[in-house]
C-alpha atoms as a PDB file:
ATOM      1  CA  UNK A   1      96.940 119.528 102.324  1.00  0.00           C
ATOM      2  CA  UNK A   2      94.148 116.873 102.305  1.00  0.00           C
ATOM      3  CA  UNK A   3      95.008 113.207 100.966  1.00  0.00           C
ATOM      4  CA  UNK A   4      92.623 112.265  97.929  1.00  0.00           C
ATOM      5  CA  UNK A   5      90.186 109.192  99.191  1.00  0.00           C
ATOM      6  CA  UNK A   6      90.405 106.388  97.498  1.00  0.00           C
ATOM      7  CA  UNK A   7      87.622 103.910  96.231  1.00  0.00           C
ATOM      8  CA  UNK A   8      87.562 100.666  97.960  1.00  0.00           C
ATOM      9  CA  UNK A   9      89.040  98.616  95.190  1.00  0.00           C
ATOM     10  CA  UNK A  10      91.960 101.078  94.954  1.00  0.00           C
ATOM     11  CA  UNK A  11      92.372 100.273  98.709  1.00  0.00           C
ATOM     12  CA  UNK A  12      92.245  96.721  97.823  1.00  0.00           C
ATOM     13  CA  UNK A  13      95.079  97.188  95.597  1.00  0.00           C
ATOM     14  CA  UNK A  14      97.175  99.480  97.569  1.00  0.00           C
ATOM     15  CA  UNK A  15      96.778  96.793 100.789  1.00  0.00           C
ATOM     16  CA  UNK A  16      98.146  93.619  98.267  1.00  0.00           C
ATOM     17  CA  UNK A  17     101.366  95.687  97.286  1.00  0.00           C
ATOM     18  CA  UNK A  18     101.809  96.503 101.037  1.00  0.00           C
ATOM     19  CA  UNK A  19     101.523  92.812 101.700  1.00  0.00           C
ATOM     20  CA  UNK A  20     103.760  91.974  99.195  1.00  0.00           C
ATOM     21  CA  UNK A  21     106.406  94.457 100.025  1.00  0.00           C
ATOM     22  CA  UNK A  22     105.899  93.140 103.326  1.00  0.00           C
ATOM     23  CA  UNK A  23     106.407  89.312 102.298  1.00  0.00           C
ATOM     24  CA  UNK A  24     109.738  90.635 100.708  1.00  0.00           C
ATOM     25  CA  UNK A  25     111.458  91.400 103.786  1.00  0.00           C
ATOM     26  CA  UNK A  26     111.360  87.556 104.434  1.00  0.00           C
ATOM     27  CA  UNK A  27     113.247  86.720 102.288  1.00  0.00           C
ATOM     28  CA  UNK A  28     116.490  85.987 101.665  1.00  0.00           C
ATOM     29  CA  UNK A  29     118.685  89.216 101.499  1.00  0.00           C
ATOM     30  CA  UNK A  30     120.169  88.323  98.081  1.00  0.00           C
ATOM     31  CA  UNK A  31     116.873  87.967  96.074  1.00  0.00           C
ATOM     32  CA  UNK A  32     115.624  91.027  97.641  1.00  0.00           C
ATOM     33  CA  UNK A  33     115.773  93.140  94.887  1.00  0.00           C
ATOM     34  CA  UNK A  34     114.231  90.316  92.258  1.00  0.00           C
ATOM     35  CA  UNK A  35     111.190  90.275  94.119  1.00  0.00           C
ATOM     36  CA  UNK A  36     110.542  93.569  94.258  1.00  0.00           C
ATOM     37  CA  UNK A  37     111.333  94.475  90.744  1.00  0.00           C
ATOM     38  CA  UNK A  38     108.705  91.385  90.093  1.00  0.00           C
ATOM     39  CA  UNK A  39     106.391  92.506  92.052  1.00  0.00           C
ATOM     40  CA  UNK A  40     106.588  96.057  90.701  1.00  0.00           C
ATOM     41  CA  UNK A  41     106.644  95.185  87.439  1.00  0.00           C
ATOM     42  CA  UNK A  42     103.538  93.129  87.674  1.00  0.00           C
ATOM     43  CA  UNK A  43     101.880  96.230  89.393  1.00  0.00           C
ATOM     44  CA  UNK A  44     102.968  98.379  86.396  1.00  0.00           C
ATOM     45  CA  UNK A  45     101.684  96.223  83.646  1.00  0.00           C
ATOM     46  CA  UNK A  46      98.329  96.607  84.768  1.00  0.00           C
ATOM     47  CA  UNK A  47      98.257 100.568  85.462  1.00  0.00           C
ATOM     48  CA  UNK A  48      96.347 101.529  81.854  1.00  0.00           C
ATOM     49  CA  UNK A  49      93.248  99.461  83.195  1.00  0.00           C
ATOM     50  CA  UNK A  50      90.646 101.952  83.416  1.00  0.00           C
ATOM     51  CA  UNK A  51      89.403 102.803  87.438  1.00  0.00           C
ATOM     52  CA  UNK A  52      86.520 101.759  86.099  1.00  0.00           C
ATOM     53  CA  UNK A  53      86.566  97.829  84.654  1.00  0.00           C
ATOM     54  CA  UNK A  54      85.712  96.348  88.458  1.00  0.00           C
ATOM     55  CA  UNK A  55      85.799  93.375  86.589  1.00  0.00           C
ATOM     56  CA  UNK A  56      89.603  93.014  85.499  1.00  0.00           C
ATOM     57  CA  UNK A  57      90.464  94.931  88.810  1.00  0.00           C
ATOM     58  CA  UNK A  58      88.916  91.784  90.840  1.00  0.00           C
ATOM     59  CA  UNK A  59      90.432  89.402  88.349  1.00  0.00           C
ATOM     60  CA  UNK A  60      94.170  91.024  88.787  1.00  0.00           C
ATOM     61  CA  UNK A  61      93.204  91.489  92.601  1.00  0.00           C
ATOM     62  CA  UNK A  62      92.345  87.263  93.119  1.00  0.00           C
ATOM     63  CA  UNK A  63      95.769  86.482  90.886  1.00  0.00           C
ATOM     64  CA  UNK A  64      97.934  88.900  92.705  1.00  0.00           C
ATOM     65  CA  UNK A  65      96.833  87.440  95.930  1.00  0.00           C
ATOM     66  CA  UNK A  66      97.015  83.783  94.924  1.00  0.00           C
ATOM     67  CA  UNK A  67     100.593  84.472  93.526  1.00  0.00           C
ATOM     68  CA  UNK A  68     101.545  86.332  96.855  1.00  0.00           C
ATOM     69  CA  UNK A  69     100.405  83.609  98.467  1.00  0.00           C
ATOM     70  CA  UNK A  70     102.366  80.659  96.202  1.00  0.00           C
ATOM     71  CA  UNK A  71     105.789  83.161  96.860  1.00  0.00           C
ATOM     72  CA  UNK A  72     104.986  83.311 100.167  1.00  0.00           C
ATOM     73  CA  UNK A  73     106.515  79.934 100.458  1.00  0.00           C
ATOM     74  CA  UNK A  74     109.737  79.392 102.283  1.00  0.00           C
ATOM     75  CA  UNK A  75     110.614  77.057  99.645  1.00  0.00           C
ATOM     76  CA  UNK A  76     110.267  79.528  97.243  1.00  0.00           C
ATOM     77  CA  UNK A  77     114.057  81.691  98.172  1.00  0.00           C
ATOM     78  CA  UNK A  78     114.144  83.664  94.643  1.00  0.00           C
ATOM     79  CA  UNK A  79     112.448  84.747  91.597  1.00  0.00           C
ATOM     80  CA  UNK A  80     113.701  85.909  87.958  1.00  0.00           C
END
């Protein structure tokens, strides 16, 4: 079974929810879960955008990555 390749900005995508899954596991056990169904949800909202408007998909891309990076924080130990 061959894997379907994916278009560079769908790699671009795939690599920020890695990194934020990634970020999750720093922090504290017991906001775990609100971070992920955050960043999940955020991920979801945006799933109608057609494959095709490179535009909003480099728009969402530069948020999610600035908001990754502002959660990143240690400060920052949960999220509703």
């Amino acid at each position: 079974m061959r894997m379907a390749r994916h278009s560079g900005l769908q790699r671009e995508v795939l690599s920020l929810y890695r990194k934020c899954l990634r970020e999750i596991r720093r922090k504290p056990t017991e906001s775990k879960h609100n971070f992920k169904s955050f960043a999940r949800s955020e991920f979801e909202k945006h799933m109608s955008i057609s494959k095709k408007d490179f535009g909003a998909i480099e728009y969402l891309l530069r948020k999610g990555s600035r908001q990754l990076e502002m959660y990143s924080s240690p400060g920052i130990r949960n999220i509703r």
